[in-house]
N, C-alpha and C. Protein backbone atom coordinates (compact mmCIF):
# COMPACT_ATOMS: atom_id res chain seq x y z
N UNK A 1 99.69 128.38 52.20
CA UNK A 1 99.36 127.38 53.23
C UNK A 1 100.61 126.69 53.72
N UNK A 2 101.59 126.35 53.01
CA UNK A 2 102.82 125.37 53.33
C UNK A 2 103.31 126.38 54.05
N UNK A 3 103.97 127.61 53.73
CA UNK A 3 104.44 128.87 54.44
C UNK A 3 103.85 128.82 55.66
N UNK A 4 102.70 128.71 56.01
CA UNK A 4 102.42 128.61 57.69
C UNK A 4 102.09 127.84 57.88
N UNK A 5 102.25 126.46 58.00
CA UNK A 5 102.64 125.14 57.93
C UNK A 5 104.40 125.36 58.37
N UNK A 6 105.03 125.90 57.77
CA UNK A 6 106.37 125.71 58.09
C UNK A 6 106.72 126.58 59.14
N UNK A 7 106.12 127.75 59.14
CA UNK A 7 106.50 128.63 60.40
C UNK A 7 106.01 127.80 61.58
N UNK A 8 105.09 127.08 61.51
CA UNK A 8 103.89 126.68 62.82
C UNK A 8 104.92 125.47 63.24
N UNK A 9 105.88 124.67 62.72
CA UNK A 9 107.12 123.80 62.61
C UNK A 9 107.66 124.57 62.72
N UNK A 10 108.33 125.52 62.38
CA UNK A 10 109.72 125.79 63.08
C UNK A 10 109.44 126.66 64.61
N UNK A 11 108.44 127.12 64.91
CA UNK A 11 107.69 127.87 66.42
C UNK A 11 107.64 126.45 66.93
N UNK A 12 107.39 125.54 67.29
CA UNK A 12 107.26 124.03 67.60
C UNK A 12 108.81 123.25 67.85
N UNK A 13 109.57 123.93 66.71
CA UNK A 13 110.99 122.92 67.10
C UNK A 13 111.70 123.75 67.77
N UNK A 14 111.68 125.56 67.79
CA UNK A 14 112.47 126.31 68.94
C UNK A 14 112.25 126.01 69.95
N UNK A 15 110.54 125.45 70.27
CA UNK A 15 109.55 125.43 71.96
C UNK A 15 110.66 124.12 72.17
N UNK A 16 110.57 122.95 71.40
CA UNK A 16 111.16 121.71 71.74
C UNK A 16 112.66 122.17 72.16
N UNK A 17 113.24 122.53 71.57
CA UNK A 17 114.64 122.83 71.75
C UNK A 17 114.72 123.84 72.77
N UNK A 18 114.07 124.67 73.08
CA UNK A 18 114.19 125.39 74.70
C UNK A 18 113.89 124.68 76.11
N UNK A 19 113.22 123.57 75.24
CA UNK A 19 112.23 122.87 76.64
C UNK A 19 113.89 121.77 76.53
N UNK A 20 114.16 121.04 76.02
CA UNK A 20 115.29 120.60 76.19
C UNK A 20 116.51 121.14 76.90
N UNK A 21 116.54 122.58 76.78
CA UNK A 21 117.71 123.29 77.56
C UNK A 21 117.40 123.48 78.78
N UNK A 22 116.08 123.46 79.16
CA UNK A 22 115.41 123.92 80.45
C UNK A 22 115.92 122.74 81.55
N UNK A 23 115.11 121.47 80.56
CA UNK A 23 115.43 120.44 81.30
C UNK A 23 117.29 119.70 81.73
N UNK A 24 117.68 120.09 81.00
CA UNK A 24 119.07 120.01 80.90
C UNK A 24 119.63 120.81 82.12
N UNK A 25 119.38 122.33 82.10
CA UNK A 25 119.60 123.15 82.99
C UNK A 25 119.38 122.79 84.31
N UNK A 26 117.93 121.90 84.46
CA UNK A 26 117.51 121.71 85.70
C UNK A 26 117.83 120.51 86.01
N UNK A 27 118.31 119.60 85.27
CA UNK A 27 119.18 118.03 86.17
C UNK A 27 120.54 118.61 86.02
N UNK A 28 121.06 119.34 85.88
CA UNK A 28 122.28 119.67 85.93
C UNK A 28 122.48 120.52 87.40
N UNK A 29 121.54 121.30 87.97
CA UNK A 29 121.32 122.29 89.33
C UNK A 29 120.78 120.96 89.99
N UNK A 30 119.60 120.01 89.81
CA UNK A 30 119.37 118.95 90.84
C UNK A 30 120.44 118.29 91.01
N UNK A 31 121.64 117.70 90.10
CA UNK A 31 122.63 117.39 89.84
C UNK A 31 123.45 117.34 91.57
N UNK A 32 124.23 119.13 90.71
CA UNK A 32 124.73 119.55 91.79
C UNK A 32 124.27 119.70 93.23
N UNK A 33 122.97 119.93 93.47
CA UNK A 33 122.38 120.10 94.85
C UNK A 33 122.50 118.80 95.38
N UNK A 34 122.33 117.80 94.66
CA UNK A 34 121.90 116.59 95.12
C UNK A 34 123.85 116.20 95.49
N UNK A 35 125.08 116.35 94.60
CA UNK A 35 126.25 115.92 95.71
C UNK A 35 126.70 117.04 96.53
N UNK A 36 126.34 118.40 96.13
CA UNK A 36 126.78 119.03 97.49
C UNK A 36 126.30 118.80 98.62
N UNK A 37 124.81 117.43 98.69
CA UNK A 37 123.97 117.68 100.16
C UNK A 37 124.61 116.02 100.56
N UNK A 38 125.43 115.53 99.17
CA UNK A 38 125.85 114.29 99.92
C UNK A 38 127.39 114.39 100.66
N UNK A 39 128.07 115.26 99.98
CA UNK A 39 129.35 115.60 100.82
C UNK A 39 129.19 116.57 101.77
N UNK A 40 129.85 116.16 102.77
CA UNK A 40 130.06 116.86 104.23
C UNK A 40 131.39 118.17 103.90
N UNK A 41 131.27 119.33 104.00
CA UNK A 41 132.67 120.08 103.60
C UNK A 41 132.84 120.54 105.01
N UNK A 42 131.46 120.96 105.84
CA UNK A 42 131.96 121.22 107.56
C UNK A 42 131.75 119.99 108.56
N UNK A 43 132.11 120.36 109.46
CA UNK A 43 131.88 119.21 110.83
C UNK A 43 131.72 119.70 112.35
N UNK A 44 131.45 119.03 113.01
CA UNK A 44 131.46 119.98 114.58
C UNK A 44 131.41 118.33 115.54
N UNK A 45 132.46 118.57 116.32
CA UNK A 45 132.60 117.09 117.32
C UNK A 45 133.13 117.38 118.38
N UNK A 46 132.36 116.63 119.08
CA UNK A 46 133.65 116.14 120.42
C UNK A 46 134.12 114.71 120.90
N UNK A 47 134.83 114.79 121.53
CA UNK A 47 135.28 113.44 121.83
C UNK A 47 135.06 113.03 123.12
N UNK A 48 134.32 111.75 123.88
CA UNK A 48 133.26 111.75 124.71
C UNK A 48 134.31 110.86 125.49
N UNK A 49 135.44 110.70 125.56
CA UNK A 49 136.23 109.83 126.20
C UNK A 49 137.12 110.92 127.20
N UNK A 50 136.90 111.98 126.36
CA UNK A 50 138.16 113.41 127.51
C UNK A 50 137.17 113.48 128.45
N UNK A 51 135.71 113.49 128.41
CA UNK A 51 134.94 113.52 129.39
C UNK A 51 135.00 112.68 130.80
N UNK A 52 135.62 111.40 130.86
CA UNK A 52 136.06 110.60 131.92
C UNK A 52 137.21 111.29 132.49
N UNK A 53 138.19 112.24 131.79
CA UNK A 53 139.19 112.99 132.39
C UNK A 53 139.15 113.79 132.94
N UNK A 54 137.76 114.77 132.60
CA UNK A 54 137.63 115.83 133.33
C UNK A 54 138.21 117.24 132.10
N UNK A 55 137.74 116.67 130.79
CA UNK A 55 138.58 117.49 129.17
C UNK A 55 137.23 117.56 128.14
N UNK A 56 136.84 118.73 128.70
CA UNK A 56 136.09 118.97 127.59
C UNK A 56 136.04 119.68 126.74
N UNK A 57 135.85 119.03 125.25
CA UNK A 57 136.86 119.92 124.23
C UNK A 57 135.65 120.04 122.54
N UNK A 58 135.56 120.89 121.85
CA UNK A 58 134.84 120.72 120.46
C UNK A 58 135.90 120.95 119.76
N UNK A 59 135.73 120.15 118.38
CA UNK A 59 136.09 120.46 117.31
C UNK A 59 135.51 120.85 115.86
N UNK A 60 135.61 121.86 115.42
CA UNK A 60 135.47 122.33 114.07
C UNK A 60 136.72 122.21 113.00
N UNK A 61 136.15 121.34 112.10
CA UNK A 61 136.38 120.77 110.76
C UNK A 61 135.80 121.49 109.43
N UNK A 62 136.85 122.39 108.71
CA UNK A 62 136.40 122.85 107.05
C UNK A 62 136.86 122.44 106.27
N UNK A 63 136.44 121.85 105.27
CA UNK A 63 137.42 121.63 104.01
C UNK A 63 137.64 123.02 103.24
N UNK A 64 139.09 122.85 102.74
CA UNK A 64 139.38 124.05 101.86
C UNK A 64 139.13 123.80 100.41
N UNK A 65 139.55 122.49 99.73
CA UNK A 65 138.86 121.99 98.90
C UNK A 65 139.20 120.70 98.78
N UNK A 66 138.75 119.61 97.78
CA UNK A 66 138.56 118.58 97.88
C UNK A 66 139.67 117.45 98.65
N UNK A 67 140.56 117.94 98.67
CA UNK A 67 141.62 117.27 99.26
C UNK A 67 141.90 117.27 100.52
N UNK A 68 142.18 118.86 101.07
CA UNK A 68 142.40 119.45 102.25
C UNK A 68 141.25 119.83 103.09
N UNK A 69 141.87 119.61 104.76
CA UNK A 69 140.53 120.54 105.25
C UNK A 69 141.89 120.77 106.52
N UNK A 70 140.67 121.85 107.10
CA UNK A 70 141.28 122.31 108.63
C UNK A 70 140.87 122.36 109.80
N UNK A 71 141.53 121.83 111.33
CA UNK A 71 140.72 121.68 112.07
C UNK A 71 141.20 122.02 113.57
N UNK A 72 140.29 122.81 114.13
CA UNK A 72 140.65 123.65 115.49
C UNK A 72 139.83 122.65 116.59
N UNK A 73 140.50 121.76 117.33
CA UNK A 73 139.87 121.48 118.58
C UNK A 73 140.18 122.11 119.76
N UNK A 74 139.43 122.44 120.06
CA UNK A 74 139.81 123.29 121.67
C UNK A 74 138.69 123.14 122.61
N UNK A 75 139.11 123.05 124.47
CA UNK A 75 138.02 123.39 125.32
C UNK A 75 138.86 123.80 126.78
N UNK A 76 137.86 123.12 127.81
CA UNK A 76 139.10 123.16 129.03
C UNK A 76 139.02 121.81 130.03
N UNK A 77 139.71 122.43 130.83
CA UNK A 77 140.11 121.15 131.37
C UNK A 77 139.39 121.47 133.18
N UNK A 78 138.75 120.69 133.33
CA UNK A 78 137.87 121.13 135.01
C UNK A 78 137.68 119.40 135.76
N UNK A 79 137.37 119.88 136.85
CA UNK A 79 137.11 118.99 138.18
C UNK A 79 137.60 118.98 139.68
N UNK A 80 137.14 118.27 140.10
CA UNK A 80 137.87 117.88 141.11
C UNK A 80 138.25 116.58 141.65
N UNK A 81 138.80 116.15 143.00
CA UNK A 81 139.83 115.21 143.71
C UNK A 81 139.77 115.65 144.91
N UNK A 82 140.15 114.05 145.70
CA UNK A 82 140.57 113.80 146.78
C UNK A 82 141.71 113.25 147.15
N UNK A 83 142.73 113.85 147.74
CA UNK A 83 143.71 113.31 148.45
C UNK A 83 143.96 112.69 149.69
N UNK A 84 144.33 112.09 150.46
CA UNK A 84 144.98 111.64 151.46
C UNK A 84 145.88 112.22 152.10
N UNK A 85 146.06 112.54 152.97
CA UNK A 85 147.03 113.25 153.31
C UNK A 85 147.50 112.53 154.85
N UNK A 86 148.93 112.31 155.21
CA UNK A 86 149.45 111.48 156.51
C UNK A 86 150.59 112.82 156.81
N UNK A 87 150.04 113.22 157.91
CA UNK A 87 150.91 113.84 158.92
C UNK A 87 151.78 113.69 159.75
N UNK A 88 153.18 114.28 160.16
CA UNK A 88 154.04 113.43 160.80
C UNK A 88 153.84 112.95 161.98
N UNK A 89 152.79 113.59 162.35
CA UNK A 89 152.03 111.98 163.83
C UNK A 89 151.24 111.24 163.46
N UNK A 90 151.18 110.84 162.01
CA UNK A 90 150.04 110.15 161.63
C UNK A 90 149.13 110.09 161.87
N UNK A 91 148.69 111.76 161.55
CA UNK A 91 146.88 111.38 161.39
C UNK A 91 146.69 111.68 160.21
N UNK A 92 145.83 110.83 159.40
CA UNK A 92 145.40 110.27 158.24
C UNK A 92 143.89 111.83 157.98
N UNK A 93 144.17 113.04 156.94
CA UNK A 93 143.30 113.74 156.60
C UNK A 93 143.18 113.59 155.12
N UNK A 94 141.56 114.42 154.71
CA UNK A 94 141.54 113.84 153.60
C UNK A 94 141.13 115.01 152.57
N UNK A 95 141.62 115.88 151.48
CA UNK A 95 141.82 117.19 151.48
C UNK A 95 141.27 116.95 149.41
N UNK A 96 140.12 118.23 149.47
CA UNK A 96 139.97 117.96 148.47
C UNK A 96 140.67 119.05 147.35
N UNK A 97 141.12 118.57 145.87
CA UNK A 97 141.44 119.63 144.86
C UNK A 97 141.09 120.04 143.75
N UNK A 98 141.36 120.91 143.25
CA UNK A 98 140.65 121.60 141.92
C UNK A 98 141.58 121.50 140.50
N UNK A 99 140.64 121.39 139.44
CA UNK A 99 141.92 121.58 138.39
C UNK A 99 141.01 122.16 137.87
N UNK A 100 141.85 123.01 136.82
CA UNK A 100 141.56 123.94 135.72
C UNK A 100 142.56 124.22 134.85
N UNK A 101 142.39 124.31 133.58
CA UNK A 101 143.34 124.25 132.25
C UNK A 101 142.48 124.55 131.30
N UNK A 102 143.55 124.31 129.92
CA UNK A 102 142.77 124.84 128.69
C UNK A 102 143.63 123.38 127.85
N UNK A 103 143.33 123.42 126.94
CA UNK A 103 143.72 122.24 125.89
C UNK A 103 143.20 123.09 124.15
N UNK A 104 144.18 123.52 123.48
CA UNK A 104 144.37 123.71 122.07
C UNK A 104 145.12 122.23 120.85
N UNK A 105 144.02 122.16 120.55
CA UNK A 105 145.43 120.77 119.24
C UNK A 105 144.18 121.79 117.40
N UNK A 106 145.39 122.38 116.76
CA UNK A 106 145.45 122.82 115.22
C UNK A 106 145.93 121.55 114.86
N UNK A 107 144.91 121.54 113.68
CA UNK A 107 145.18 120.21 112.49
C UNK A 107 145.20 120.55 111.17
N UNK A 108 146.16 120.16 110.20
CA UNK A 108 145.65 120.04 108.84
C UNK A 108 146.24 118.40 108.37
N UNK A 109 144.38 118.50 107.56
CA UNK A 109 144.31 117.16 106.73
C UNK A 109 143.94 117.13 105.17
N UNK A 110 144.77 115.94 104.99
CA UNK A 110 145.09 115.50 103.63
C UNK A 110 143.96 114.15 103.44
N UNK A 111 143.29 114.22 102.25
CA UNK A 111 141.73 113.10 102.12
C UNK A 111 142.47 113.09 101.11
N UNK A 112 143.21 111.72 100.73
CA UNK A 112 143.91 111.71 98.94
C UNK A 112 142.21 110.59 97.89
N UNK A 113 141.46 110.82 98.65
CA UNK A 113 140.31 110.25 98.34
C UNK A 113 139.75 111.36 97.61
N UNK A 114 139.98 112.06 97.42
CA UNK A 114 139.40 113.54 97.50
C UNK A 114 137.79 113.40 97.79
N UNK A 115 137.37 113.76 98.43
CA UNK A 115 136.26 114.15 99.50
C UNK A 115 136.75 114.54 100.43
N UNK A 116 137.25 115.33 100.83
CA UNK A 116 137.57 116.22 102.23
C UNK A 116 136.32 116.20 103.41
N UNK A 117 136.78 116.11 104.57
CA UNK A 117 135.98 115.59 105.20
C UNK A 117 135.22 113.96 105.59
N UNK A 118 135.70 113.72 104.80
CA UNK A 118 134.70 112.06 104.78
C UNK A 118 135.94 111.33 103.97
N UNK A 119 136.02 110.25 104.55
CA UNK A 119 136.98 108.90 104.52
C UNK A 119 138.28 108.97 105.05
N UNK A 120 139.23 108.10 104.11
CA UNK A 120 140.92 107.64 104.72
C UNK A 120 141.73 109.04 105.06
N UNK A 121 142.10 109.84 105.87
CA UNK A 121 142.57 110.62 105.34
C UNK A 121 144.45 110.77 106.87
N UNK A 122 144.88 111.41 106.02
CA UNK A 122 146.35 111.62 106.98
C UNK A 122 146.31 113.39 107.40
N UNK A 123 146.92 113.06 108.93
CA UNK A 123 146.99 115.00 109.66
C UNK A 123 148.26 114.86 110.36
N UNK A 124 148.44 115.81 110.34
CA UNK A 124 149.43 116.56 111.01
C UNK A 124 148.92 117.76 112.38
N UNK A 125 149.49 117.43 113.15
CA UNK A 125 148.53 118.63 114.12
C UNK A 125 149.75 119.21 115.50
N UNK A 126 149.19 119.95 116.03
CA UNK A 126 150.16 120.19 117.44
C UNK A 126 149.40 120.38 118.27
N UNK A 127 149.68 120.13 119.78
CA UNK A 127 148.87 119.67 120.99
C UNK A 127 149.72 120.80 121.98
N UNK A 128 148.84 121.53 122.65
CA UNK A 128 148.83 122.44 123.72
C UNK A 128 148.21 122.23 124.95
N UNK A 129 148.39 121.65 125.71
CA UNK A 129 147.93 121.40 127.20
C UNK A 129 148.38 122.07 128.50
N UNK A 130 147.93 122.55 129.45
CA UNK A 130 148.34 123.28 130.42
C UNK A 130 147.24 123.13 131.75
N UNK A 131 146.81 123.10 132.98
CA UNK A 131 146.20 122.65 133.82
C UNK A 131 147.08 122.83 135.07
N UNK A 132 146.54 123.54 135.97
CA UNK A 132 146.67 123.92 137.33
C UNK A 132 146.08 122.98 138.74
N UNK A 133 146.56 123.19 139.25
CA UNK A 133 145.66 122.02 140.65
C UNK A 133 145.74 123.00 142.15
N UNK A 134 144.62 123.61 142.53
CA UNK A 134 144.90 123.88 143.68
C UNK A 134 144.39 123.43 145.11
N UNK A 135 144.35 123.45 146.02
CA UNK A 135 144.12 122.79 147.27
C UNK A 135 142.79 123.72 147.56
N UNK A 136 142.43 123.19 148.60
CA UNK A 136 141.34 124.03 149.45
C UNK A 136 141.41 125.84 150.40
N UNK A 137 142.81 125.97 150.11
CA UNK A 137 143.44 127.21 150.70
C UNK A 137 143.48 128.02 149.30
N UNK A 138 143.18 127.13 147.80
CA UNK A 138 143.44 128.02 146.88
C UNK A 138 144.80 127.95 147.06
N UNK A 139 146.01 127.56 147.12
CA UNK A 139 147.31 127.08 147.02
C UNK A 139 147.58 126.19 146.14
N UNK A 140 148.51 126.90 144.74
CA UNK A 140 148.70 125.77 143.51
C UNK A 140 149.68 124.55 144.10
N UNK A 141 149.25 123.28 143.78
CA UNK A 141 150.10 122.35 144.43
C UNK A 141 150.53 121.69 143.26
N UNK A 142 149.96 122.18 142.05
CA UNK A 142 150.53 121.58 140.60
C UNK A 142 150.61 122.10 139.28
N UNK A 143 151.11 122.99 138.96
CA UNK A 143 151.37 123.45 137.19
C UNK A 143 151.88 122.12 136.24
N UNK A 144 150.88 122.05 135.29
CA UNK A 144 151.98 121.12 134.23
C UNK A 144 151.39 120.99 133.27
N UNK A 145 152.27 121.25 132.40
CA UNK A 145 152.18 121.93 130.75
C UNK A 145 152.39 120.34 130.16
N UNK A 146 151.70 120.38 128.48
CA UNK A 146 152.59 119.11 127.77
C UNK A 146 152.04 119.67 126.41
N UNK A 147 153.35 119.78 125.80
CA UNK A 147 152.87 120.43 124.51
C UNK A 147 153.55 119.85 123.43
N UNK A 148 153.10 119.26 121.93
CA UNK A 148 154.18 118.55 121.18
C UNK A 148 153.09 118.47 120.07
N UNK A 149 153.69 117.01 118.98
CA UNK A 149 152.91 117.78 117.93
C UNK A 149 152.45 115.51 117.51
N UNK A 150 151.70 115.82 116.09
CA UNK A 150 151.45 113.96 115.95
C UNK A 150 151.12 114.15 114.78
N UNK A 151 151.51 112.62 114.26
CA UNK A 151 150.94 112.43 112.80
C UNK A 151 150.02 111.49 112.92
N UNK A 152 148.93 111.74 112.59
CA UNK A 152 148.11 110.06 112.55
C UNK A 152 147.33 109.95 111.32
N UNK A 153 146.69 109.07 111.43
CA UNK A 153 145.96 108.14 110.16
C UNK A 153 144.67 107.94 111.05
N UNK A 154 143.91 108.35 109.97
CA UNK A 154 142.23 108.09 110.79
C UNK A 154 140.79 108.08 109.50
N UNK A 155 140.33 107.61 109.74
CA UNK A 155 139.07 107.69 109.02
C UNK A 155 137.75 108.43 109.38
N UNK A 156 137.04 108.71 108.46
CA UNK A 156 135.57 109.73 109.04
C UNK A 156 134.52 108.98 107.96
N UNK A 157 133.91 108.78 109.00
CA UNK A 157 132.55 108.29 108.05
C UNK A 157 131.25 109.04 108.56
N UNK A 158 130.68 109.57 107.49
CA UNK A 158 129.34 110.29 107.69
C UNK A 158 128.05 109.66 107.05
N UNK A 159 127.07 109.41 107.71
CA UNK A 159 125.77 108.53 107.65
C UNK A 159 124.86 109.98 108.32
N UNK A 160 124.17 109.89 107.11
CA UNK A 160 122.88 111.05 107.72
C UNK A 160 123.07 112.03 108.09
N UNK A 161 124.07 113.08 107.98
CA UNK A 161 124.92 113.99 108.74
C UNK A 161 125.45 113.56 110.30
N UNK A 162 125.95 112.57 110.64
CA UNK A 162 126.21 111.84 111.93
C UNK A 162 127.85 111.88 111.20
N UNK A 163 128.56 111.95 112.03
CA UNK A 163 130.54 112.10 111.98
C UNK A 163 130.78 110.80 112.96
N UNK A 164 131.58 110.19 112.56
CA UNK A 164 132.18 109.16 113.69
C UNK A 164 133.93 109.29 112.78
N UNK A 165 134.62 109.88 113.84
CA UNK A 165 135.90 109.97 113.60
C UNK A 165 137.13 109.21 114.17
N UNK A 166 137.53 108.13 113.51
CA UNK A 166 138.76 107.72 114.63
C UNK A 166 139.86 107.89 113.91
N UNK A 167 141.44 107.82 114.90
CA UNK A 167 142.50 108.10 114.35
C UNK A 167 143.56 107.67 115.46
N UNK A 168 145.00 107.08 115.01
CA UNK A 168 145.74 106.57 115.92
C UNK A 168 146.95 107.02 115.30
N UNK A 169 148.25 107.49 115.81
CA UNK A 169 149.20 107.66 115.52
C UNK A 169 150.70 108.06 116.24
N UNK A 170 151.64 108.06 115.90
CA UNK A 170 152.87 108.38 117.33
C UNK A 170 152.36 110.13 117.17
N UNK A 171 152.90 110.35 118.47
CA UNK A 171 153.06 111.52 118.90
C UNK A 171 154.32 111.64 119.87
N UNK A 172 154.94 113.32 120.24
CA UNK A 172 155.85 113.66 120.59
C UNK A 172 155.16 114.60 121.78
N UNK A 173 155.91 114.77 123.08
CA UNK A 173 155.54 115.74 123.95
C UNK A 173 156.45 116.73 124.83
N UNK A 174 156.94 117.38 124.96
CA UNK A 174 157.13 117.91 125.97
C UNK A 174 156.63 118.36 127.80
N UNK A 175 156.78 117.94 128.49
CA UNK A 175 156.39 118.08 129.52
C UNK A 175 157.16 118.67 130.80
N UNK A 176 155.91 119.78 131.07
CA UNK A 176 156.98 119.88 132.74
C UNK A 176 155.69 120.67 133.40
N UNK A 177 156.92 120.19 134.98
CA UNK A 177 155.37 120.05 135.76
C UNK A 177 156.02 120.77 137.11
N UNK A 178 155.47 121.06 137.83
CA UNK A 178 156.17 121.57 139.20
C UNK A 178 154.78 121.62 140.29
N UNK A 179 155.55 121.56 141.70
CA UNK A 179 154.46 121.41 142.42
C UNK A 179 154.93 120.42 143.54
N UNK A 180 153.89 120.28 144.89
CA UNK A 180 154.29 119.02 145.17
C UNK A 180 153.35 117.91 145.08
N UNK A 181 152.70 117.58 144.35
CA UNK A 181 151.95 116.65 143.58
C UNK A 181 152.97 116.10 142.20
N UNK A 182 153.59 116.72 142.45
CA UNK A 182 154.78 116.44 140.85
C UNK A 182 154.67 114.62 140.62
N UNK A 183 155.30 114.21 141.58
CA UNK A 183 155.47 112.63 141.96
C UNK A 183 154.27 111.86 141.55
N UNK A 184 153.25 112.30 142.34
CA UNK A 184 151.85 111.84 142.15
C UNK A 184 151.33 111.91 140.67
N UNK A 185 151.51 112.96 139.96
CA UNK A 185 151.03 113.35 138.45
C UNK A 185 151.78 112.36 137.23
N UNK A 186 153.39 112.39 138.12
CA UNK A 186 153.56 111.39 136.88
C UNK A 186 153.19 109.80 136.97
N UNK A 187 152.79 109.53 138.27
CA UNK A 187 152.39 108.01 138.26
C UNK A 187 151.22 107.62 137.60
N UNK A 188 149.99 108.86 137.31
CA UNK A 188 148.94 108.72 136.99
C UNK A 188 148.74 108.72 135.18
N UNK A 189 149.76 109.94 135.20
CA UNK A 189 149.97 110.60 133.80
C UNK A 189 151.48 110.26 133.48
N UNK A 190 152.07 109.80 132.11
CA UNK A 190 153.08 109.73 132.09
C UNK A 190 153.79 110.42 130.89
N UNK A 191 154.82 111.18 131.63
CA UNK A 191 155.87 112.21 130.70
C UNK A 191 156.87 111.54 129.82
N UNK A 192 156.48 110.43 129.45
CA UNK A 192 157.43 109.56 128.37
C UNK A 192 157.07 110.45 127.21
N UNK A 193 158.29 111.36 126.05
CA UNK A 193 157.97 112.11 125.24
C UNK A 193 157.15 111.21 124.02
N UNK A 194 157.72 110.57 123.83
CA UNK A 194 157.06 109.65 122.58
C UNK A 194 155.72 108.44 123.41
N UNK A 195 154.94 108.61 122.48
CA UNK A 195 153.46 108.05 122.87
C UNK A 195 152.91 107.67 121.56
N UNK A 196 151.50 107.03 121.70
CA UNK A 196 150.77 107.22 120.83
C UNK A 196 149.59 107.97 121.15
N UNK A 197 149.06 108.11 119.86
CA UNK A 197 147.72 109.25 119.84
C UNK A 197 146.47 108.59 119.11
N UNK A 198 145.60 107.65 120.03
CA UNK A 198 144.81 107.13 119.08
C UNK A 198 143.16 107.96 120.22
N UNK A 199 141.89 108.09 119.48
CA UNK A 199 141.06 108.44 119.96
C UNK A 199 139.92 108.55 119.17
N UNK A 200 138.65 108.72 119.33
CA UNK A 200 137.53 108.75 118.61
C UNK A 200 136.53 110.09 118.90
N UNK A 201 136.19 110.98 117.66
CA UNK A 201 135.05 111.74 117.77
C UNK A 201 133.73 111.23 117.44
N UNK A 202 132.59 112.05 118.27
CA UNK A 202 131.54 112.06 117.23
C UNK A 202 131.13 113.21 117.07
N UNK A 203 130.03 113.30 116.20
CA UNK A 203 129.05 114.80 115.70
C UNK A 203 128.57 115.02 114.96
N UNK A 204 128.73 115.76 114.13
CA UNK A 204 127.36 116.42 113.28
C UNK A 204 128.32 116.80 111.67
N UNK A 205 128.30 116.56 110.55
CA UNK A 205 128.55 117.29 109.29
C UNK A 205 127.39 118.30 108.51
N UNK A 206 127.75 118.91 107.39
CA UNK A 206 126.69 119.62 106.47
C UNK A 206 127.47 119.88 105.95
């Protein structure tokens, strides 16, 4: 009788001791599911302010791992304009134009927070700009490139999978421009190489 009494106890303390590993096993996988769904490792944004320029651009954001991530913004550049135009007998016409371009800026960022993607983090990036202007004859009246590179400091905060990204920092440019709008482009836009680079995304993480 004690003999199966003791087997019927020890079949009882393996069940206990498996059911313990089970459960172990399974807050350890809820665990993990539960901070991989709280950290953001991708992103997808744009920035709703190039839109008043006539620059519309997305960006994709990966982290590589907790520290680092990488990030490709790119789109193009479209619209149109009206000029003025005074003839040498002065008559006052009024002539409309086109632009078209592309805009590339590569980033890599450093989160010393480690969470990549989400909070304080420092980038390094380089900026590619280029944009054409032509008249109503289809006649380019403006090429002008500006290409250079920036360091800035910016923060990302993610609420609900929602991205709100800002960041400000010097930047460097190169510029050149040709055309006869040249004059006109730099009064609007200015080719001073050193600038700053401050701006805000929004969008989406997972």
């Amino acid at each position: 009788m004690s003999e199966h009494v003791g087997v019927v106890l020890a079949a009882e303390t393996f069940q206990f001791i498996q059911m313990k590993k089970f459960m172990f096993a399974a807050c350890a996988a809820l665990m993990s599911l539960t901070m991989s769904a709280q950290q953001n490792t991708q992103a997808v944004k744009t920035n709703p302010l190039g839109f008043f320029a006539g620059q519309y651009q997305v960006a994709y954001e990966r982290a590589l791992n907790d520290n680092f991530s990488v990030q490709l913004s790119a789109g193009f550049i479209g619209g149109t304009s009206e000029g003025t135009l005074v003839s040498d007998s002065l008559e006052v016409s009024t002539e409309t134009y086109n632009k078209t371009g592309f805009i590339a800026i590569p980033e890599v960022r450093w989160y010393p927070g480690g969470s990549a993607c989400e909070g304080f983090y420092i980038a390094a990036l380089g900026r590619f700009r280029s944009a054409t202007t032509v008249n109503e004859s289809d006649d380019v009246i403006l090429e002008r490139t500006a290409n250079g590179a920036a360091v800035v400091l910016g923060y990302q905060r993610a609420t609900d999978g929602y991205m709100v990204d800002f960041f400000v920092g010097p930047q460097y440019k190169a510029v050149t421009s040709a055309g006869t709008l040249e004059e006109a482009s730099s009064f609007f836009t200015s080719d001073n190489p050193m600038g700053v680079r401050v701006g805000v995304n929004l969008g989406f993480g997972w």
